[in-house]
Protein backbone atom coordinates (compact mmCIF):
# COMPACT_ATOMS: atom_id res chain seq x y z
CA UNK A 1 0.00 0.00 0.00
CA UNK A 2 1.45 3.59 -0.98
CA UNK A 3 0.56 6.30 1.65
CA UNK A 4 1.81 10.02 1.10
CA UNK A 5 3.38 13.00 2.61
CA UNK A 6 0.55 15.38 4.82
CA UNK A 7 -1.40 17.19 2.20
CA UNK A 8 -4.15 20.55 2.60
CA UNK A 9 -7.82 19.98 0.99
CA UNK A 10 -10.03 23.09 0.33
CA UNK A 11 -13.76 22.57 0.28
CA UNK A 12 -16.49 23.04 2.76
CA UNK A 13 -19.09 21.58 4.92
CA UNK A 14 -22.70 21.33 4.01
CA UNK A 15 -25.99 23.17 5.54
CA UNK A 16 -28.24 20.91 7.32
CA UNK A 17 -30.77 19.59 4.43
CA UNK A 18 -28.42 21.12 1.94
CA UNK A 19 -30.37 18.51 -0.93
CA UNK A 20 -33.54 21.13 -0.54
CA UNK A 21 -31.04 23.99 -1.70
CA UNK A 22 -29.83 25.13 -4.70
CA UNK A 23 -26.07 24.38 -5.35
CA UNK A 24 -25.54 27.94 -4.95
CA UNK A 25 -26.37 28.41 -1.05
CA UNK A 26 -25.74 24.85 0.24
CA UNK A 27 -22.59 25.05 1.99
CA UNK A 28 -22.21 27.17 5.27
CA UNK A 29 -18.47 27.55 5.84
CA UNK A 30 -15.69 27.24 3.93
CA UNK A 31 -12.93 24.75 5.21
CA UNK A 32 -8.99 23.67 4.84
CA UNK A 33 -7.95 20.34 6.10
CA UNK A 34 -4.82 18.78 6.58
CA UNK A 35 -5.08 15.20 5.89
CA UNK A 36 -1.95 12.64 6.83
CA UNK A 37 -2.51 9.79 4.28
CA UNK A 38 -0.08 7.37 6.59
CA UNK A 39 -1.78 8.25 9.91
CA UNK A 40 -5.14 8.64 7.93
CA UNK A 41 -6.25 11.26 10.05
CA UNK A 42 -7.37 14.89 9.30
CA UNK A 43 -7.36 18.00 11.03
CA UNK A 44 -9.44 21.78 10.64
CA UNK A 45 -6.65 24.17 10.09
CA UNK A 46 -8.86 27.29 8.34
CA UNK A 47 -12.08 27.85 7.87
CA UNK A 48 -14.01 30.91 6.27
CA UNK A 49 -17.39 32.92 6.30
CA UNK A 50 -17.54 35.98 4.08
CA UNK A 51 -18.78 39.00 5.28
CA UNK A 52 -21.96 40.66 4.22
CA UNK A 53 -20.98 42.91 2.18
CA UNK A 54 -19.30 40.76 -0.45
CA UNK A 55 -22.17 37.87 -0.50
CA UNK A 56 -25.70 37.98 -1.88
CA UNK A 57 -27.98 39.31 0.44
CA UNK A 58 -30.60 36.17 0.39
CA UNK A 59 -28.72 32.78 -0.59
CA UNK A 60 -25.05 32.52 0.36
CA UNK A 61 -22.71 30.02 0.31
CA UNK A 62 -19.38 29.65 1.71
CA UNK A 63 -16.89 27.00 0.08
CA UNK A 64 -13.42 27.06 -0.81
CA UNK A 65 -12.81 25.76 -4.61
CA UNK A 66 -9.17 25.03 -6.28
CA UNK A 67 -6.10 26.57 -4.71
CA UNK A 68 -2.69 26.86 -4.83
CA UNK A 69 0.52 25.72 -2.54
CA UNK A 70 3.36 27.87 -3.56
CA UNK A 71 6.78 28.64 -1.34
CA UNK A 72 4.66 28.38 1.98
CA UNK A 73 1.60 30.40 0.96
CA UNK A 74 -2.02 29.05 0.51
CA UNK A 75 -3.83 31.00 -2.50
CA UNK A 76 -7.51 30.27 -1.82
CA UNK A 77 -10.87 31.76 -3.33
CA UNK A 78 -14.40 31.67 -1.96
CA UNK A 79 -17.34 32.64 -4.09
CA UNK A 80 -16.06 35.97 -4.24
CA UNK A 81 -12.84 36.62 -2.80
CA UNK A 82 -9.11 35.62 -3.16
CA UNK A 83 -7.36 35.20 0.47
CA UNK A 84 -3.70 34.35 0.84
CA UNK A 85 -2.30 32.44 3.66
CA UNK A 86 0.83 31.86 5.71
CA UNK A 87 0.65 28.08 4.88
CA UNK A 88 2.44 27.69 8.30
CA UNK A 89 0.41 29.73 10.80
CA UNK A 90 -2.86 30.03 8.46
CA UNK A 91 -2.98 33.63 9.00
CA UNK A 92 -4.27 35.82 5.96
CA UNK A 93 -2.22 38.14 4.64
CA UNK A 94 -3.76 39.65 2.07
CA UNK A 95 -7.54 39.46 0.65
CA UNK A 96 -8.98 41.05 -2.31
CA UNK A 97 -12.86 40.93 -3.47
CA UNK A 98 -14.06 42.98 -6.24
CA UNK A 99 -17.63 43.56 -7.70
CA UNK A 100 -16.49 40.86 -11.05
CA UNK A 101 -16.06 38.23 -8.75
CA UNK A 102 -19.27 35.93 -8.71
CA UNK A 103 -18.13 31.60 -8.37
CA UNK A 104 -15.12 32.08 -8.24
CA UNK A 105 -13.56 28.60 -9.03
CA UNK A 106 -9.96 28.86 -8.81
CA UNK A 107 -6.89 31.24 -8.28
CA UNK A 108 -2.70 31.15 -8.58
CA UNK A 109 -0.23 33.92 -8.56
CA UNK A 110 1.83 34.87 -11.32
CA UNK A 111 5.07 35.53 -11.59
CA UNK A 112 4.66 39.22 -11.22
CA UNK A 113 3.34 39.56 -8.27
CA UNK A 114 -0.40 39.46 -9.65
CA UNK A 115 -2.99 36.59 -9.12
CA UNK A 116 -5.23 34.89 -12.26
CA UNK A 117 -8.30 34.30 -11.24
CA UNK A 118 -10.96 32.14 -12.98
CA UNK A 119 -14.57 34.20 -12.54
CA UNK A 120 -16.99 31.13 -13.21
CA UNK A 121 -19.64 33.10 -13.58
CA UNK A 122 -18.83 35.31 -16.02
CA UNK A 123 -16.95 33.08 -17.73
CA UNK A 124 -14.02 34.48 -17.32
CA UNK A 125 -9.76 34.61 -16.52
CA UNK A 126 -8.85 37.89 -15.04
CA UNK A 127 -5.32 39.10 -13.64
CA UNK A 128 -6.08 41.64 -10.44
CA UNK A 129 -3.54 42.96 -8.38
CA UNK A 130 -3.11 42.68 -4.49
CA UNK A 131 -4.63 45.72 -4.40
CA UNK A 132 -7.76 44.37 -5.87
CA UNK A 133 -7.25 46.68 -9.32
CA UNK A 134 -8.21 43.95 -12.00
CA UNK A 135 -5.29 44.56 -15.42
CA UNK A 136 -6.47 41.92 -17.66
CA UNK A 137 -9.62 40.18 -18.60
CA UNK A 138 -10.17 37.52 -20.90
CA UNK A 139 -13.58 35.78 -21.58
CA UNK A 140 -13.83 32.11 -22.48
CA UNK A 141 -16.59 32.09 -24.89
CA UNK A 142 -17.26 34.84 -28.02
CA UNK A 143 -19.01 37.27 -25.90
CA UNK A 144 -19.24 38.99 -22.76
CA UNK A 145 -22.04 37.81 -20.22
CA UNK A 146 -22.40 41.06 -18.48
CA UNK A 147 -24.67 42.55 -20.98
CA UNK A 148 -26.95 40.70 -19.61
CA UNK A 149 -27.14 42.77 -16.01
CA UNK A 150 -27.39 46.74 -15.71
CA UNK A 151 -24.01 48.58 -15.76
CA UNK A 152 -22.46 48.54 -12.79
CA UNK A 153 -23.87 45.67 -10.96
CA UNK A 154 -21.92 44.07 -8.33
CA UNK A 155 -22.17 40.22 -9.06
CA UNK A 156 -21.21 39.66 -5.74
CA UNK A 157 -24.69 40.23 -5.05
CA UNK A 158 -25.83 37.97 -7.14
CA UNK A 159 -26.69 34.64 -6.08
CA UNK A 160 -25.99 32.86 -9.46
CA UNK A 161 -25.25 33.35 -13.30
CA UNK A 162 -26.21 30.28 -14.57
CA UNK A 163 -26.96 28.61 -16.99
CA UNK A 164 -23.81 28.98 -17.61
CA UNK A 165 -22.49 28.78 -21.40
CA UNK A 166 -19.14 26.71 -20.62
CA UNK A 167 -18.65 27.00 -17.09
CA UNK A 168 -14.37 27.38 -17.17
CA UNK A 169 -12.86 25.73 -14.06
CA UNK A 170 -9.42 26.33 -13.92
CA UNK A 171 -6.31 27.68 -15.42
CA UNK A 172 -3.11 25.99 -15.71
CA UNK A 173 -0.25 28.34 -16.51
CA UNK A 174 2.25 26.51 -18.61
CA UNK A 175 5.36 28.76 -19.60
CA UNK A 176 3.02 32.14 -20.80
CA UNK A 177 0.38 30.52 -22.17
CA UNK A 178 -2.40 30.71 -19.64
CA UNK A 179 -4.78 27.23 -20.18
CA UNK A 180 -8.39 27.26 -18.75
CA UNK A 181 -10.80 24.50 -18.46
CA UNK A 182 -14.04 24.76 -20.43
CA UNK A 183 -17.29 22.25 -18.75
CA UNK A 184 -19.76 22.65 -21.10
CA UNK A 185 -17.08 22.32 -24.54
CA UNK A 186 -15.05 19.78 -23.02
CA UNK A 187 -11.99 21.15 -23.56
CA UNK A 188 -8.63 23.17 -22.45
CA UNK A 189 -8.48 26.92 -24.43
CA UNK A 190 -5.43 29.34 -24.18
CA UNK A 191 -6.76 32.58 -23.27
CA UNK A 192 -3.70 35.05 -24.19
CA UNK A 193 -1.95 33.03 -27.33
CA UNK A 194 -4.36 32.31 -30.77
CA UNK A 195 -3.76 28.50 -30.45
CA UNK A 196 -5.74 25.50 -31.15
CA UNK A 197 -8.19 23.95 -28.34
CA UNK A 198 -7.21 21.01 -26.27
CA UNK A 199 -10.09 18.51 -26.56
CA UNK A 200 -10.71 16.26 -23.87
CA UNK A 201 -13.92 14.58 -25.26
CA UNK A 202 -14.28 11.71 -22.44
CA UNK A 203 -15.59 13.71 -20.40
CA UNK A 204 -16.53 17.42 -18.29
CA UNK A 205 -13.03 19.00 -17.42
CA UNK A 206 -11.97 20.27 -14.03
CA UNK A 207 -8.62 20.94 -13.01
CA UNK A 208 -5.12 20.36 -14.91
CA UNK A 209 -2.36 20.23 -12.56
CA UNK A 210 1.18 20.81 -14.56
CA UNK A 211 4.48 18.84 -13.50
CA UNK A 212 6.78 19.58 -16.15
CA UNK A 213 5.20 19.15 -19.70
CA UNK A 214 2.34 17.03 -18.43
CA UNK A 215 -1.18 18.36 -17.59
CA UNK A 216 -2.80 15.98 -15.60
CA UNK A 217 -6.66 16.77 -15.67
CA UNK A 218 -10.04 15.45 -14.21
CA UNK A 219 -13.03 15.10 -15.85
CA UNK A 220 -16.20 15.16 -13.44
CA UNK A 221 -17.15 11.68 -14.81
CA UNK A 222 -14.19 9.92 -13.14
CA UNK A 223 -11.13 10.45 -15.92
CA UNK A 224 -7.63 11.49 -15.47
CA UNK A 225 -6.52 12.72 -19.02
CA UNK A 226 -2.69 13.29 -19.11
CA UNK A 227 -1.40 16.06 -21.97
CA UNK A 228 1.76 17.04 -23.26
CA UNK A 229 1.56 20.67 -22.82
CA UNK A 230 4.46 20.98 -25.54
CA UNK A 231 2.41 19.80 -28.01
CA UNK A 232 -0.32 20.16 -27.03
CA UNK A 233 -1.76 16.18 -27.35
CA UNK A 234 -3.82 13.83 -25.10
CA UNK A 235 -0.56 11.09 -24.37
CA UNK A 236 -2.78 8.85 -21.34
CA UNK A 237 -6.19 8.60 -20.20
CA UNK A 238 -7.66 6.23 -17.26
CA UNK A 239 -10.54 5.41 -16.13
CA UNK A 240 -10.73 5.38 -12.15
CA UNK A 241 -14.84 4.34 -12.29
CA UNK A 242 -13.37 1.16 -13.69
CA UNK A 243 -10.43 0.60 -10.91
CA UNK A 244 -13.20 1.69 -7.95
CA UNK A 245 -15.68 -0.69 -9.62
CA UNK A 246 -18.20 -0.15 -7.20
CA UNK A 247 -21.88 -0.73 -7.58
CA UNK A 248 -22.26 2.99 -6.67
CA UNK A 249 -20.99 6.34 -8.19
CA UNK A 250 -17.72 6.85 -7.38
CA UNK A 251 -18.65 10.78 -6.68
CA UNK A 252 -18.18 14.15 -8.60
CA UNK A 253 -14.61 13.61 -9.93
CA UNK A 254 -12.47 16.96 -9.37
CA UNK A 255 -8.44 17.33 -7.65
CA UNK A 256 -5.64 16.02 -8.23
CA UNK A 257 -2.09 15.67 -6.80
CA UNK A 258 0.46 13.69 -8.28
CA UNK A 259 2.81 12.06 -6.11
CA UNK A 260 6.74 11.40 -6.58
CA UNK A 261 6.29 7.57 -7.34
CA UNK A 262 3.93 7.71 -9.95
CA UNK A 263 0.45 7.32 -8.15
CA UNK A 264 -2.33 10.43 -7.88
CA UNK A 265 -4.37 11.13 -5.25
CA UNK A 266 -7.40 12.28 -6.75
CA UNK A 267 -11.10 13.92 -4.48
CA UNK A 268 -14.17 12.76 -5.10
CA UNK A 269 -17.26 14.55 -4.01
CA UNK A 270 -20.87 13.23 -2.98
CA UNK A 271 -23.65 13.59 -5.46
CA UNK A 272 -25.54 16.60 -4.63
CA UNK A 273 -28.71 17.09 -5.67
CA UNK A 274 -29.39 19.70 -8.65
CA UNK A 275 -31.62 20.43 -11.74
CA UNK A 276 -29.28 21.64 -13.76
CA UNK A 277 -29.33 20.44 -17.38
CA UNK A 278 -25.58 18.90 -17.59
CA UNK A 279 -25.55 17.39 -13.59
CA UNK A 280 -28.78 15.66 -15.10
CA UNK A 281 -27.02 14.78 -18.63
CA UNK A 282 -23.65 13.55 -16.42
CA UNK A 283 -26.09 11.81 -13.68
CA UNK A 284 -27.39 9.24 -16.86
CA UNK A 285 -24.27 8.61 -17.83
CA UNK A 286 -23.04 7.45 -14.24
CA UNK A 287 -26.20 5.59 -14.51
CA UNK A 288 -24.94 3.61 -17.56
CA UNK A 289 -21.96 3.09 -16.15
CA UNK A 290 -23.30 1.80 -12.64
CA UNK A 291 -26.14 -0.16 -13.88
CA UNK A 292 -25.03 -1.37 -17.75
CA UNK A 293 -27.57 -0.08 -19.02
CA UNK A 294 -29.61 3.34 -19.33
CA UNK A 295 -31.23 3.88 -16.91
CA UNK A 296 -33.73 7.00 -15.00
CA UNK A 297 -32.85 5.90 -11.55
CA UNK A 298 -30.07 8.00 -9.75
CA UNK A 299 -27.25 5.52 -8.75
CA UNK A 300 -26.28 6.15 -4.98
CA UNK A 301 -22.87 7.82 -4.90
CA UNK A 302 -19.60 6.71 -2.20
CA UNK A 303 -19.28 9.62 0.12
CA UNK A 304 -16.64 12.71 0.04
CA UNK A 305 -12.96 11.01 0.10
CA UNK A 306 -9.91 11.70 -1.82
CA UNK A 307 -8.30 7.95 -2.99
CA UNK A 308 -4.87 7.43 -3.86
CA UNK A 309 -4.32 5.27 -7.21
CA UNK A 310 -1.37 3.57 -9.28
CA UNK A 311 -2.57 4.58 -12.11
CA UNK A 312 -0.06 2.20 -14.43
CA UNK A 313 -1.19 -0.89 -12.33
CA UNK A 314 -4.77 0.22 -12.41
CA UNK A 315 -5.05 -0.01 -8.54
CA UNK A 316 -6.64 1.72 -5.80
CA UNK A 317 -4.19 2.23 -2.67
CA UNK A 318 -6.33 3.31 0.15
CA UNK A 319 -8.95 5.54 0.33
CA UNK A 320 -9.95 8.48 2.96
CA UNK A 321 -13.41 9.33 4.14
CA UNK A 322 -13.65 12.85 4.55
CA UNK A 323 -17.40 13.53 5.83
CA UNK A 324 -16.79 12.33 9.35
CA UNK A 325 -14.46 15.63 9.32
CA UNK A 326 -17.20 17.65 8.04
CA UNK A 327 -15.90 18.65 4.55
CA UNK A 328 -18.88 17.35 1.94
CA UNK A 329 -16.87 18.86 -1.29
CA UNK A 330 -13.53 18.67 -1.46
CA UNK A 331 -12.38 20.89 -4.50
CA UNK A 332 -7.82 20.98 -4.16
CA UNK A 333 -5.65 18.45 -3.09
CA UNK A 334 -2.52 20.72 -2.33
């Protein structure tokens, strides 16, 4: 069995009858844990509630989605703010929220002293300073979403966008060509350089963690797809559903860290429930998968873990329950 080094997850823990809510206002904090793979154990180093004044004023939600781990600072983003961390004390040292940010889904600094910042619900990258003054924007799809609201909305107010029209996820930042995940076109675009798409057609991207030239990314279906960022082609794809081989869903696939030796851990999350188009579209394929066949009944899904896998032997090494430490979505794996 392969354990790993300590490790920090980012997610949060759920309302009480969070399946009556709507996605959007179903978690009510936002949570870090560190997890200790060989001790299996977990402990609550961080946790978050936004303020009023940057959070809709009827449904909130507080959850921590994809962060970062960079020379001993945590870069983490709620729904709609960006707070950096001492990733030794926890203690914030700087937080930003501006009036663009509305699900926000991911965030990493640059180079320059600047953080990109993926604005799910406008469909959007931006770069915004640590002063909160945003420098770049680049949308994801052919148009910009905000025409849509009156001039001058804050979106923080908002409670949700959707439907969204591809629903990016997260941006992987390989040499200056800044990579976002795309939901609804199943796919990797590069926002600042006119080059071709990365298609990742088995399934809805999440996150694509670089280490070196690779990209290793999840789909929400249970995938890891490996790319060569160099040139730009799919080079490995597994199936985890396949190595769980449970007669359940193995969970809304999304996280991934990749390990010295080889193996990934990778985060699964519980099936929540939702009526939006493409959960319901992904929830019949899981169906298939679980039950051979189509089917209209909703498979029951494992709970909240992260799993560690060999992916070349097609093996599952141990797996970690996290619901019994309160986090029901478990978004980084840092």
């Amino acid at each position: 069995m392969s354990t790993a080094a300590p490790v920090l997850l980012t997610g949060g823990t759920a309302r009480k009858k969070a399946s009556k809510l709507p996605e959007w206002g179903s978690f009510e904090r936002a949570i870090v844990l560190a997890a200790d793979p060989a001790k299996m154990t977990t402990r609550l180093v961080f946790e978050h509630v936004s303020p009023p004044e940057v959070c809709p004023d009827t449904t909130k939600s507080f959850v921590f989605k994809a962060g970062e781990l960079i020379d001993g600072r945590l870069y983490l983003c709620s729904q709609t703010e960006v707070l950096v961390l001492d990733a030794q004390a926890f203690k914030p040292l700087t937080y930003i929220s501006v009036p663009i940010f509305n699900d926000l889904h991911h965030v990493v600094p640059t180079g320059r002293g600047t953080y990109l910042v993926v604005v799910t619900g406008l469909e959007m990258l931006v770069e915004v300073t640590p002063e909160g003054t945003v420098i770049n924007e680049w949308m994801v799809i052919d148009q910009d979403v905000r025409h849509r609201w009156q001039v001058g909305t804050d979106f923080r107010k908002v409670p949700t966008t959707k439907p969204h029209l591809s629903h990016p996820n997260f941006v992987t930042v390989y040499r200056d060509e800044f990579w976002v995940t795309r939901h609804k076109q199943k796919d990797a675009i590069c926002v600042n350089k006119p080059l071709p798409p990365l298609s990742i057609e088995v399934g809805h991207p999440h996150d694509g963690v670089l280490v070196g030239d690779l990209a290793y990314f999840t789909t929400v279906n249970s995938m890891v797809v490996i790319a060569d960022m160099k040139s730009r082609k799919i080079v490995k794809t597994f199936d985890l559903g396949k190595i769980i081989d449970a007669a359940a869903s193995p969970g809304w696939c999304r996280g991934i860290r990749v390990l010295d030796d080889g193996k990934v851990i990778v985060g699964f999350s519980r099936l929540r429930v939702s009526k939006s188009q493409e959960y319901l579209d992904w929830l019949k394929t899981m169906a298939k998968r679980v039950y051979a066949e189509p089917s209209t009944i909703v498979p029951p899904s494992l709970p909240t873990r992260i799993d560690c896998f060999d992916l070349d032997r097609g093996t599952r090494e141990w797996s970690m329950n996290l619901e019994q430490h309160d986090m029901h979505a478990v978004f980084s794996i840092l």
